[in-house]
N, C-alpha and C. Protein backbone atom coordinates (compact mmCIF):
# COMPACT_ATOMS: atom_id res chain seq x y z
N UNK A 1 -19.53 21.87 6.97
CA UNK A 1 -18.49 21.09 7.64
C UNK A 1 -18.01 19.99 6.70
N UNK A 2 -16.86 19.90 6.63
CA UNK A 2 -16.33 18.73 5.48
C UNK A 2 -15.84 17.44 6.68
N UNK A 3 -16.96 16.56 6.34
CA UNK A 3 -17.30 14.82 7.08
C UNK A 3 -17.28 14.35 6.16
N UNK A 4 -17.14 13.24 6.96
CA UNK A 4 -17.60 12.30 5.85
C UNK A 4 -17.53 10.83 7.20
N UNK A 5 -18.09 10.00 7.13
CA UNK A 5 -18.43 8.28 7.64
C UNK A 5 -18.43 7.76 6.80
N UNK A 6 -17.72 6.12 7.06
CA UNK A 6 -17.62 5.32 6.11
C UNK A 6 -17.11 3.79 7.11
N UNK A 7 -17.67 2.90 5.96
CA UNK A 7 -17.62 1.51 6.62
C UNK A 7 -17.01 0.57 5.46
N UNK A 8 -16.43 -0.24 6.11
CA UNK A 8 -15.79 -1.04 5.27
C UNK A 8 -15.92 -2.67 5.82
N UNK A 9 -16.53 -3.53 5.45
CA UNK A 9 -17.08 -4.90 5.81
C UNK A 9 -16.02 -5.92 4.78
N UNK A 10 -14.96 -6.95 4.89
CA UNK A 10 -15.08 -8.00 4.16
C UNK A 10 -14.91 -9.00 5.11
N UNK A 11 -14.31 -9.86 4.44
CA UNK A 11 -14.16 -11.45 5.28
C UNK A 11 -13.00 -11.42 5.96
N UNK A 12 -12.25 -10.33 6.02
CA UNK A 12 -10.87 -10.25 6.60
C UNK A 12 -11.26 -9.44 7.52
N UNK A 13 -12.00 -7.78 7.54
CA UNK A 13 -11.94 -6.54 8.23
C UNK A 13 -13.16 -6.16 8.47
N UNK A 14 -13.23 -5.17 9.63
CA UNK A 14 -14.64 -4.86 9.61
C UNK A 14 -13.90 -3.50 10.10
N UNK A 15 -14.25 -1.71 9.31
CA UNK A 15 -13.68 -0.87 9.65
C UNK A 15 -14.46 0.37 9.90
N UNK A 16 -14.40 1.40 10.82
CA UNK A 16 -15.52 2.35 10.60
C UNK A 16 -14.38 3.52 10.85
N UNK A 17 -15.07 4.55 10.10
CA UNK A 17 -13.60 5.71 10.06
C UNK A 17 -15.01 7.10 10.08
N UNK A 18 -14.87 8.02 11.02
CA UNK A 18 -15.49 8.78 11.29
C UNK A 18 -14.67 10.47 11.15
N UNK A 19 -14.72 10.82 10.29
CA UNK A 19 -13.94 11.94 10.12
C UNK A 19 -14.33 13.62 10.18
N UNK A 20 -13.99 14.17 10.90
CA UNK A 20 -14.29 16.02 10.47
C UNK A 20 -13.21 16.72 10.21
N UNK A 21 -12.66 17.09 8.90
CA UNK A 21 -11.45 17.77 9.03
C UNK A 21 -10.93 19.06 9.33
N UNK A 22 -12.19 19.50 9.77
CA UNK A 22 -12.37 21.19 10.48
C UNK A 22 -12.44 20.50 11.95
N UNK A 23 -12.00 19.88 12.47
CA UNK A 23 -12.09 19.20 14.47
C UNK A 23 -10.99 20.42 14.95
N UNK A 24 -11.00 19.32 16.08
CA UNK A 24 -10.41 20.31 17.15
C UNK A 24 -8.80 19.23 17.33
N UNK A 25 -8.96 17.96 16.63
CA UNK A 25 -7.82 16.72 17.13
C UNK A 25 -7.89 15.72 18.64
N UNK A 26 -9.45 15.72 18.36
CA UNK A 26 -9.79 14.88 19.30
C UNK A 26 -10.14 13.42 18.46
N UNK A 27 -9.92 12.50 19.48
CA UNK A 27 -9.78 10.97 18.37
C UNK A 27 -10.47 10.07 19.40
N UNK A 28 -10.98 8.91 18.89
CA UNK A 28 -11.42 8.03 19.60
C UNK A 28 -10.87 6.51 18.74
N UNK A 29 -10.03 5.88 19.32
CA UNK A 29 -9.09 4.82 18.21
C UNK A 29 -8.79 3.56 18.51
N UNK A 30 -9.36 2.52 18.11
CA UNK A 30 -9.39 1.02 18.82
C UNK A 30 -9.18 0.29 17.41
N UNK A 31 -7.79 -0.13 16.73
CA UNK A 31 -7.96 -1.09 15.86
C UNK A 31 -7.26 -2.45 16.44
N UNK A 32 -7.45 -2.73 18.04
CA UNK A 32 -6.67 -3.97 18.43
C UNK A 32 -5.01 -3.90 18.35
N UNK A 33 -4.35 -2.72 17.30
CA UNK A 33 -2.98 -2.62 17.31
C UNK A 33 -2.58 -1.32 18.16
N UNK A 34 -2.14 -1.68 19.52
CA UNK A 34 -1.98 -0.89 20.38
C UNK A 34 -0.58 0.57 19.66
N UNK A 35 0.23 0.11 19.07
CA UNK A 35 1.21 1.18 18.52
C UNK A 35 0.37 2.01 17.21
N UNK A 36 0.07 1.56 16.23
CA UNK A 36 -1.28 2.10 15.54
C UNK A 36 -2.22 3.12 16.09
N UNK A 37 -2.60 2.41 16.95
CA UNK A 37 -3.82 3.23 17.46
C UNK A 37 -3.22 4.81 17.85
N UNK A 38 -1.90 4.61 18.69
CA UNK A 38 -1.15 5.50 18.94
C UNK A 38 -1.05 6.51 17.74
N UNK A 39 -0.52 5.90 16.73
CA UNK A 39 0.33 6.52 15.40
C UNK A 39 -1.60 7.91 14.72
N UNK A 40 -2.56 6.94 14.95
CA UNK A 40 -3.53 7.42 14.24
C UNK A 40 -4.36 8.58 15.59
N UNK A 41 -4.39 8.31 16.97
CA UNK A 41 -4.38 9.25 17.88
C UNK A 41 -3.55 10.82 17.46
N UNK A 42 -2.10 10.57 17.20
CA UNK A 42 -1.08 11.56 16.72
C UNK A 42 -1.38 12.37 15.87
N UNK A 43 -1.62 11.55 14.91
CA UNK A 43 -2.20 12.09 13.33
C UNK A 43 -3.71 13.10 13.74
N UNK A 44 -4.07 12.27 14.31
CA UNK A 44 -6.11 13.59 14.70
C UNK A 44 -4.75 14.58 15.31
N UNK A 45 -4.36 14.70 16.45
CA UNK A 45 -4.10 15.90 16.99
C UNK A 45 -3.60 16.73 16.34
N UNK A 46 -1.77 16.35 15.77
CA UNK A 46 -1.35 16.96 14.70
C UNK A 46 -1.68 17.99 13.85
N UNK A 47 -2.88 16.94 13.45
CA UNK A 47 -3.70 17.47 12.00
C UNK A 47 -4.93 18.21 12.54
N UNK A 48 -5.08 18.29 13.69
CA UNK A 48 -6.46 19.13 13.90
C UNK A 48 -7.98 18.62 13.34
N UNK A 49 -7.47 17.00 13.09
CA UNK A 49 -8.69 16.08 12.34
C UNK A 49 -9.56 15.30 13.77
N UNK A 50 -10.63 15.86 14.18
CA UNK A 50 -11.79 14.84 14.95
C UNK A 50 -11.98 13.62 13.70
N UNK A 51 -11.21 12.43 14.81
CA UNK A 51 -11.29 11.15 14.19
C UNK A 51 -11.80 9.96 14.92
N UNK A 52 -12.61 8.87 14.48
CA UNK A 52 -13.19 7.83 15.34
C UNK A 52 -12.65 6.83 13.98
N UNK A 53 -11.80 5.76 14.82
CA UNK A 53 -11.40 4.75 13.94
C UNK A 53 -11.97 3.18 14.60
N UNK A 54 -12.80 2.46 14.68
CA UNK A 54 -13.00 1.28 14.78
C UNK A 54 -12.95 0.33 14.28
N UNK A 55 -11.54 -0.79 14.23
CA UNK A 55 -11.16 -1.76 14.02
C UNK A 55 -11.01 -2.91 14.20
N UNK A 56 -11.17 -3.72 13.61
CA UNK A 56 -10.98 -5.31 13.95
C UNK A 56 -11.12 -5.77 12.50
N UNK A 57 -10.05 -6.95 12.65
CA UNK A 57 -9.73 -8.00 11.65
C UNK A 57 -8.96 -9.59 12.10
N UNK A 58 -8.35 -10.40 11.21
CA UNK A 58 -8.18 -11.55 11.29
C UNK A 58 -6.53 -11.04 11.51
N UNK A 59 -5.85 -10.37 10.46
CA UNK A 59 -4.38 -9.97 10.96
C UNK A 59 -4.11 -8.80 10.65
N UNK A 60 -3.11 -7.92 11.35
CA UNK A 60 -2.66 -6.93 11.50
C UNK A 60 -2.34 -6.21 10.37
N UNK A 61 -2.01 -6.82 9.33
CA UNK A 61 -1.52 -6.20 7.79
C UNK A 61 -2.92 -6.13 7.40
N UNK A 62 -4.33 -7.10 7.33
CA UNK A 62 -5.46 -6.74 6.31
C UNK A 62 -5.58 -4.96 7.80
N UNK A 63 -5.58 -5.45 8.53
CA UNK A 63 -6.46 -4.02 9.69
C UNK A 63 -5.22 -2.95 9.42
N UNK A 64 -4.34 -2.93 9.34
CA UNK A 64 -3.87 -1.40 8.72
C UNK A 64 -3.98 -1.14 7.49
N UNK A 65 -3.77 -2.01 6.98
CA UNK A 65 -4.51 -1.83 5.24
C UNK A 65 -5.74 -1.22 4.68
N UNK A 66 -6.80 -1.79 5.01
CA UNK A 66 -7.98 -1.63 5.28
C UNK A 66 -8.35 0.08 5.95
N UNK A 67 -7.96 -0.18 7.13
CA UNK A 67 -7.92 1.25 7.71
C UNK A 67 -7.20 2.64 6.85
N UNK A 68 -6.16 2.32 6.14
CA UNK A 68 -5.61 2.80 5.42
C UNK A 68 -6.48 3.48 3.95
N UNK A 69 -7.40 2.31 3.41
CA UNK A 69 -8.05 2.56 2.46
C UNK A 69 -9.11 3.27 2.78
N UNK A 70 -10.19 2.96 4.12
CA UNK A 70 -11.24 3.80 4.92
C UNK A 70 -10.54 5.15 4.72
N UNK A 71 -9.87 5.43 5.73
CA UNK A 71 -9.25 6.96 6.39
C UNK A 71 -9.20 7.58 4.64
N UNK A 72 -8.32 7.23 3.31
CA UNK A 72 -7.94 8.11 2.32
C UNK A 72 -9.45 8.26 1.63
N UNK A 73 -10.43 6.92 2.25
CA UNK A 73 -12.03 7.53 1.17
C UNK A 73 -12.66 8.45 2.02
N UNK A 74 -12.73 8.59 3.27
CA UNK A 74 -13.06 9.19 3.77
C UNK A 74 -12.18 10.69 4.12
N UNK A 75 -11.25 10.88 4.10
CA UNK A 75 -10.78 12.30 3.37
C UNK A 75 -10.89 13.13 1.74
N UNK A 76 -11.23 11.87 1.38
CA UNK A 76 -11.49 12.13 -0.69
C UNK A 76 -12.73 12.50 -0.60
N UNK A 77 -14.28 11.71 0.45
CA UNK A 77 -15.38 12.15 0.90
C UNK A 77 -15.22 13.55 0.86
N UNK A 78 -14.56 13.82 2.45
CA UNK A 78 -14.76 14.54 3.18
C UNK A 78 -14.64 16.61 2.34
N UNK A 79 -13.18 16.33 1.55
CA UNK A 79 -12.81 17.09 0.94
C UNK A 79 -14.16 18.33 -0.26
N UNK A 80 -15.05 16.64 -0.62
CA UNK A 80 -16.09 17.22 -1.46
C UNK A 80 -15.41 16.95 -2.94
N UNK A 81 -17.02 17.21 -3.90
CA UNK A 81 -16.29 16.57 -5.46
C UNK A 81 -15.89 18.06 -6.04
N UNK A 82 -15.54 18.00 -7.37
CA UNK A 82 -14.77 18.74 -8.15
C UNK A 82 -15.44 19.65 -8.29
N UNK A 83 -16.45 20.01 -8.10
CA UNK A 83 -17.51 21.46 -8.51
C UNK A 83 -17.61 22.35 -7.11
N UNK A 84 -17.45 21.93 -6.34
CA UNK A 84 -17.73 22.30 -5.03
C UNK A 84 -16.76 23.48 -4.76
N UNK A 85 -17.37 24.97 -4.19
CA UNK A 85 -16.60 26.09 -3.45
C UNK A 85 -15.56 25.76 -2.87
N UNK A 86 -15.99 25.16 -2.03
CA UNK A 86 -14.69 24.72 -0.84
C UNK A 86 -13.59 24.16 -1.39
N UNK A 87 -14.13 22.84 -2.43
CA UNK A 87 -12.67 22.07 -2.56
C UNK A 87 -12.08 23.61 -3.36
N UNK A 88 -12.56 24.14 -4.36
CA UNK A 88 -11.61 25.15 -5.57
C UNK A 88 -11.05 26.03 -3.85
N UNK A 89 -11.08 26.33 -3.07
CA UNK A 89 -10.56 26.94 -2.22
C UNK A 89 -9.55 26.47 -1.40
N UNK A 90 -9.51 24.91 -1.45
CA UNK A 90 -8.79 24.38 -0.77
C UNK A 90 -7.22 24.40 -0.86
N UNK A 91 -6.48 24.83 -0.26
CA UNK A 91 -5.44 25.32 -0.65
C UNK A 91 -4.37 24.26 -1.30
N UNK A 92 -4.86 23.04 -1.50
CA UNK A 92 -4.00 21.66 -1.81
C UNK A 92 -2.77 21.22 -1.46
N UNK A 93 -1.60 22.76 -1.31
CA UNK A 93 -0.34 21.91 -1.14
C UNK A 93 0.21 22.46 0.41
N UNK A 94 0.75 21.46 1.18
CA UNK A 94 1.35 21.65 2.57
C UNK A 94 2.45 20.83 2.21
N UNK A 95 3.28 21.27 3.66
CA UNK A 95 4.84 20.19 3.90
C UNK A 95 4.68 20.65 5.42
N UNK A 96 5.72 19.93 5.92
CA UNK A 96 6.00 20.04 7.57
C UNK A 96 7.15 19.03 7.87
N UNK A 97 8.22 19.60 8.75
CA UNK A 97 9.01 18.74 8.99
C UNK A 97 9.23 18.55 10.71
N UNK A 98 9.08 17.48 11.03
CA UNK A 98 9.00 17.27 12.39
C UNK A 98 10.34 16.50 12.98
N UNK A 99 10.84 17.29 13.78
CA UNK A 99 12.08 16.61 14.47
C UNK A 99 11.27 15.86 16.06
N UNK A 100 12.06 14.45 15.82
CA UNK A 100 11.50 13.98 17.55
C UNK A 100 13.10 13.21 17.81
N UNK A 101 13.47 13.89 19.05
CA UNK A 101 15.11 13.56 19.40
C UNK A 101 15.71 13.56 18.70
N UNK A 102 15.90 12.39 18.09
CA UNK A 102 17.43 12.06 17.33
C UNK A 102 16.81 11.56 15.32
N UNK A 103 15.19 11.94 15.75
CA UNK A 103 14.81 11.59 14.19
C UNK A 103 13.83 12.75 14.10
N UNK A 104 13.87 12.91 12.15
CA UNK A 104 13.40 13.86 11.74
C UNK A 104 12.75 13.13 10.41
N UNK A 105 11.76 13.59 10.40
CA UNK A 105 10.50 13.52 9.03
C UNK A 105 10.72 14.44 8.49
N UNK A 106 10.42 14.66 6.88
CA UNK A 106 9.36 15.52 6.44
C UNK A 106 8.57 15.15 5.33
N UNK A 107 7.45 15.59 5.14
CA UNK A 107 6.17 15.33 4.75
C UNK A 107 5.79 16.53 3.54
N UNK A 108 5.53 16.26 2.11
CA UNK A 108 4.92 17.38 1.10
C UNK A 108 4.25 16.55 0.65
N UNK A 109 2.45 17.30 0.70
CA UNK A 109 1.80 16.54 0.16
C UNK A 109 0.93 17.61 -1.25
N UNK A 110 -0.05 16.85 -1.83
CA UNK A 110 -0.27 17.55 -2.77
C UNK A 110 -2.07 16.70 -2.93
N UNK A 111 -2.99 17.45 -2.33
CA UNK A 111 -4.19 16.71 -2.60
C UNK A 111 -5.17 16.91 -3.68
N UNK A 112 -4.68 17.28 -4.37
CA UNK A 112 -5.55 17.63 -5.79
C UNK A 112 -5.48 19.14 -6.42
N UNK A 113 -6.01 18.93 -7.72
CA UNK A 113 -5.97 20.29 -8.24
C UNK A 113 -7.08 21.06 -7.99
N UNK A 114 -6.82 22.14 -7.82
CA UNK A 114 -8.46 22.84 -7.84
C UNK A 114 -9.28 22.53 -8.38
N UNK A 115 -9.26 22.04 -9.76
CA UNK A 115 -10.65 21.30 -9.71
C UNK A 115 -11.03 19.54 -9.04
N UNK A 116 -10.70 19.10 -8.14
CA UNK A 116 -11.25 18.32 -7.36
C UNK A 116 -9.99 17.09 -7.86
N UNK A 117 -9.45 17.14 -8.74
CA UNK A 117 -9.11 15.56 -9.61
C UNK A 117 -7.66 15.46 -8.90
N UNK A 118 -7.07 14.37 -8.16
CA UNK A 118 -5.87 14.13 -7.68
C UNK A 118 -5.15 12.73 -8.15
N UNK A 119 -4.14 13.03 -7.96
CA UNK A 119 -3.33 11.73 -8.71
C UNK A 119 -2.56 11.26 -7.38
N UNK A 120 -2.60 10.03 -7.37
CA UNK A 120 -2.13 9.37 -5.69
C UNK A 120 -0.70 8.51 -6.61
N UNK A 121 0.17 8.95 -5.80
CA UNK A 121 1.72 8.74 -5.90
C UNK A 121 2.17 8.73 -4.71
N UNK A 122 3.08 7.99 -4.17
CA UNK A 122 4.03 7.91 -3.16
C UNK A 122 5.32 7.53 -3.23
N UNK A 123 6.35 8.71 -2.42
CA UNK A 123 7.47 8.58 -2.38
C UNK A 123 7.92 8.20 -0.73
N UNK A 124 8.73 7.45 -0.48
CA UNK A 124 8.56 6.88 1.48
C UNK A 124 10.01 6.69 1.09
N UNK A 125 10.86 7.81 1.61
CA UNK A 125 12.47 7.12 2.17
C UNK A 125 12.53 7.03 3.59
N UNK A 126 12.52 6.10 4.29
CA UNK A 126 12.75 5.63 5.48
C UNK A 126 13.19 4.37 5.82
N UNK A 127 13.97 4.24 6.19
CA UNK A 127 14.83 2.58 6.20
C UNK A 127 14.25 2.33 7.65
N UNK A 128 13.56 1.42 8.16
CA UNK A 128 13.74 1.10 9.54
C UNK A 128 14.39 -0.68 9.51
N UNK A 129 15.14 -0.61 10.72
CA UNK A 129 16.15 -1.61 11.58
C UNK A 129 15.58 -2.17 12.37
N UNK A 130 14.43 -2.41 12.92
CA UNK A 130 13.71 -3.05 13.22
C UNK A 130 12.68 -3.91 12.12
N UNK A 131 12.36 -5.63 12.55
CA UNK A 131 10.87 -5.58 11.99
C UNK A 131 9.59 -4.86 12.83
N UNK A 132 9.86 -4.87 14.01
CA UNK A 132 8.61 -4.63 14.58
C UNK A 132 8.75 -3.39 15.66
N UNK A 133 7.76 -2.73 16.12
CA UNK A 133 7.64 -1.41 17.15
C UNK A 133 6.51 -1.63 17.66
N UNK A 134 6.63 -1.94 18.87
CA UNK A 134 5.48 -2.60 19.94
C UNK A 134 5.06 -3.38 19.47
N UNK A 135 3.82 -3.51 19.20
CA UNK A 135 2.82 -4.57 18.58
C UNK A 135 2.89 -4.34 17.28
N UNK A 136 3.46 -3.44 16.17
CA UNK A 136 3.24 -3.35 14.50
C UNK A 136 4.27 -3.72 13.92
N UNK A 137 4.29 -4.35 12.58
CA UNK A 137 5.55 -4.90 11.61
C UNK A 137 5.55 -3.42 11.18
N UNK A 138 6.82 -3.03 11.26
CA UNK A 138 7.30 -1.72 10.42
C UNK A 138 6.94 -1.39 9.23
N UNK A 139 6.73 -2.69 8.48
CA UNK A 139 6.68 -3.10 6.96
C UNK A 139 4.93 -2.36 6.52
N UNK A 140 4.68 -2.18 7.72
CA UNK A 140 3.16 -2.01 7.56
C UNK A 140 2.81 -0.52 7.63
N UNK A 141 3.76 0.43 8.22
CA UNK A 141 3.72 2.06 7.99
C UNK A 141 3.87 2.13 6.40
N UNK A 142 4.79 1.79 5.25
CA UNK A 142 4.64 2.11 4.19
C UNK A 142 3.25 1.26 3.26
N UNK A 143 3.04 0.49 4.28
CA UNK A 143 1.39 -0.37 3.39
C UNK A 143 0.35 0.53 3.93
N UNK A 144 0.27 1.36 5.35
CA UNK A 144 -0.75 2.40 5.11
C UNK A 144 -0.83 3.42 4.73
N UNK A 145 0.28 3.93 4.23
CA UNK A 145 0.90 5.39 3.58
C UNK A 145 0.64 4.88 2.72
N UNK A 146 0.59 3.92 1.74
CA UNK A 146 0.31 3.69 0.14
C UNK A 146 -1.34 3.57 -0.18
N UNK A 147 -1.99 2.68 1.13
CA UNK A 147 -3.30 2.43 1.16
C UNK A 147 -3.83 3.99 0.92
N UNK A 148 -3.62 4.60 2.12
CA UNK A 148 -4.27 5.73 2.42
C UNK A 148 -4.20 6.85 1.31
N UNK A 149 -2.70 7.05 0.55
CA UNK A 149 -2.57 7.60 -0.70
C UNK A 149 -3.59 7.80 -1.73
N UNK A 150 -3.38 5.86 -1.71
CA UNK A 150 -4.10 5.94 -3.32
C UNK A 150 -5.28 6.10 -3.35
N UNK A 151 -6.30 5.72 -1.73
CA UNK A 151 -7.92 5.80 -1.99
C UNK A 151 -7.98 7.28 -1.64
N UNK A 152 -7.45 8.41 -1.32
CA UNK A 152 -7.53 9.51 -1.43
C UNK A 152 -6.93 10.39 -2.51
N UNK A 153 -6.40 10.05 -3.29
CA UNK A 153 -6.26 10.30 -4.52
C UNK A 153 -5.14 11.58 -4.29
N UNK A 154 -4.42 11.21 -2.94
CA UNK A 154 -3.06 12.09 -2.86
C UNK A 154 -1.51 11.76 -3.49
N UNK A 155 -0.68 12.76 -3.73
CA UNK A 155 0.44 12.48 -4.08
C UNK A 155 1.44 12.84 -2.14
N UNK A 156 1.88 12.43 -1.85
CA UNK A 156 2.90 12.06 -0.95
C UNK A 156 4.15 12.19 -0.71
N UNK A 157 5.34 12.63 -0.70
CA UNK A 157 6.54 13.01 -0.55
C UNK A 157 7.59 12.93 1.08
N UNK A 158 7.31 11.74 1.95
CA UNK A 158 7.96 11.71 3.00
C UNK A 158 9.40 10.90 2.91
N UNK A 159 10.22 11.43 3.95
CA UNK A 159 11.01 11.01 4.06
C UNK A 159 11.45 11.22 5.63
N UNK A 160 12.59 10.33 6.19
CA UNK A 160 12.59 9.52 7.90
C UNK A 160 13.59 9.34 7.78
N UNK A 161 15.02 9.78 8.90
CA UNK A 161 15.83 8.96 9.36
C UNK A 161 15.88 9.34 10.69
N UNK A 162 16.37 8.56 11.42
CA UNK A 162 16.98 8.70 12.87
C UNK A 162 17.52 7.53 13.34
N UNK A 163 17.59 6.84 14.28
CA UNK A 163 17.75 5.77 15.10
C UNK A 163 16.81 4.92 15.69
N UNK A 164 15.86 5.61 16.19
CA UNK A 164 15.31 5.13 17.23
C UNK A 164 13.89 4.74 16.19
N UNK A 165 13.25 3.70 16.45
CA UNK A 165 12.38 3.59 15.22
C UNK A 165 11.06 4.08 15.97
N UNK A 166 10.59 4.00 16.94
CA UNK A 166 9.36 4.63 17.69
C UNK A 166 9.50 6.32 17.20
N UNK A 167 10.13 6.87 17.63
CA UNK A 167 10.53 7.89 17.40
C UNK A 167 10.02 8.57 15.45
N UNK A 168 11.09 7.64 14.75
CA UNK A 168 10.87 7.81 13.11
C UNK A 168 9.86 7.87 12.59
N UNK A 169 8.79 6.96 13.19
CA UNK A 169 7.44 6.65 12.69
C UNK A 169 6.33 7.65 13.48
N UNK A 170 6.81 7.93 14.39
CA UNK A 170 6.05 8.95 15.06
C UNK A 170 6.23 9.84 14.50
N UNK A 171 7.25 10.18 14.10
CA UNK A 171 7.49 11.88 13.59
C UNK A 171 6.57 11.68 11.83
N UNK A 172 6.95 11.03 11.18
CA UNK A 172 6.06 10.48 10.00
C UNK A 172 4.60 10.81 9.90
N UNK A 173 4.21 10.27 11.03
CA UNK A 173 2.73 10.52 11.65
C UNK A 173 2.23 11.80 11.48
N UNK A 174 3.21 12.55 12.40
CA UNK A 174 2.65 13.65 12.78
C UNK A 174 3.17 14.79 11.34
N UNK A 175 4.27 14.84 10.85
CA UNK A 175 4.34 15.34 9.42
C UNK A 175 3.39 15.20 8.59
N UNK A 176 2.95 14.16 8.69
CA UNK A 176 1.98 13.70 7.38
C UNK A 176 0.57 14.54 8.01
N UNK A 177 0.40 14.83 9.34
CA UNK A 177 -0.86 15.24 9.97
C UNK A 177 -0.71 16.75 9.50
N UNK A 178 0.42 17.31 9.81
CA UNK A 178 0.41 18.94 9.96
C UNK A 178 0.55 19.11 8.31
N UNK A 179 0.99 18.91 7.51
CA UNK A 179 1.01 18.39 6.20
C UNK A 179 -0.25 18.25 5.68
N UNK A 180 -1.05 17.43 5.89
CA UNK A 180 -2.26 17.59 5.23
C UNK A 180 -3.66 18.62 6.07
N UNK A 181 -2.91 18.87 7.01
CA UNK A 181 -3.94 20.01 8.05
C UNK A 181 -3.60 21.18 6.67
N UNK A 182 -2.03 21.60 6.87
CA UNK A 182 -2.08 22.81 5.89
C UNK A 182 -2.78 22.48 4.57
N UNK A 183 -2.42 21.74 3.42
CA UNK A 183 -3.32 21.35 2.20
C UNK A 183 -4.66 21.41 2.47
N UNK A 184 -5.37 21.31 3.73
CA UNK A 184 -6.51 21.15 3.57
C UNK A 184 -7.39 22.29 4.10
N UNK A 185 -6.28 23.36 4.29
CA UNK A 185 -7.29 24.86 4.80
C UNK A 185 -7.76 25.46 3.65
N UNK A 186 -8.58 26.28 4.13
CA UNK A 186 -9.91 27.08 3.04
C UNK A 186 -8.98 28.12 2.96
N UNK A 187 -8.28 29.01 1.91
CA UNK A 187 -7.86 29.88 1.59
C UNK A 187 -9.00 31.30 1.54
N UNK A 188 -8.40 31.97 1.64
CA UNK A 188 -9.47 33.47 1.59
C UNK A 188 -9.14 34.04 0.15
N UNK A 189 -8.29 33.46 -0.62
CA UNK A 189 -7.81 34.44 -1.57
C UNK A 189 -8.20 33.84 -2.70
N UNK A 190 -8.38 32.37 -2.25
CA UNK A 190 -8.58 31.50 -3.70
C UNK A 190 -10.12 31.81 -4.07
C-alpha cells in the first residue's frame, strides 16, 4: 500500500497529513479554514486519496502553506524512492479537465520520471476577482499549489476561468485530484 504519515511542528503550525493513495476518497479534514477544508475534502474524493488532514496555526497563510508542504511530502513519501517496482510502474503523467457551471479547470501533471527523480515547476493561470471565498484569501490557492508542488517534487500545469470564484477553485481542486489519481496508477505494461 503506498502511505505515508507525517507531522509537521513549528512556532507558527502544528500539521498532521495522513495519506493512502490506493483509498477509496474518504477524508477526515479540520484545518480551522472552513472553505479549505472543503477544497481538500474534494481533492480525497476526486482523487480516490483516503486523507486525514489536522490543522491548526496562528494565521491562515502559515496553515495552508504548511499543509501544502505536509500533503506534497507525504505524496513524495507515499509514492516510494527511485528503486522501487511500483514507483518504475507508476504511470507519472495525467490531465483532467473539470467544468463546474460557468467555470472550467484543467490540470496536467507530471510526477516524476520512472526512475523516482521529479522536478517541481508550476504553471497557475487563473485570475480571481475576489480577495476572499468564504473564510480563504484567494491569494492562498496559488501558495498551496506551489507549496504542495515543490515538496512533492511535481511539475503542474493548471489553468481556471469562469466567474464565479467558489466554483473556479473548486473545479482546480478537483482537476488537480483526478489528475494526479491518473499519474499515480500502477500500469500493467510498464
Amino acid at each position: 500500500m503506498r502511505t505515508a504519515r507525517l507531522t509537521r511542528k513549528t512556532k507558527e503550525t502544528a500539521i498532521e497529513v495522513e495519506l493512502n493513495i490506493d483509498g477509496t476518497g474518504k477524508s477526515d479534514i479540520h484545518t480551522t479554514i472552513k472553505f479549505f477544508d472543503h477544497m481538500l475534502a474534494t481533492f480525497a474524493r476526486h482523487g480516490f486519496f483516503d486523507l486525514v488532514v489536522k490543522a491548526d496555526g496562528d494565521l491562515s497563510h502559515h496553515i495552508v502553506e504548511d499543509t501544502g508542504i505536509v500533503l506534497g511530502e507525504a505524496f513524495k513519501k507515499a509514492l516510494g524512492n527511485a528503486e522501487s517496482e511500483e514507483r518504475a510502474r507508476t504511470l507519472r503523467f495525467g490531465s483532467a479537465s473539470v467544468p463546474m457551471d460557468e467555470s472550467i479547470a484543467h490540470c496536467a501533471v507530471d510526477i516524476g520520471s520512472i526512475g523516482g527523480v521529479g522536478r517541481s515547476y508550476v504553471v497557475l493561470e487563473a485570475d480571481f476577482n475576489k480577495e476572499q471565498v468564504e473564510d480563504m484569501s484567494t491569494e492562498n490557492v496559488s501558495h498551496f499549489i506551489n507549496s504542495f508542488a515543490t515538496h512533492a517534487s511535481f511539475t503542474l500545469h493548471i489553468s481556471a476561468k469562469g466567474e464565479n470564484e467558489h466554483h473556479k477553485i473548486e473545479a482546480i481542486f478537483k482537476a488537480l485530484a483526478m489528475a494526479l489519481d491518473q499519474a499515480t496508477r500502477l500500469g500493467e505494461r510498464r
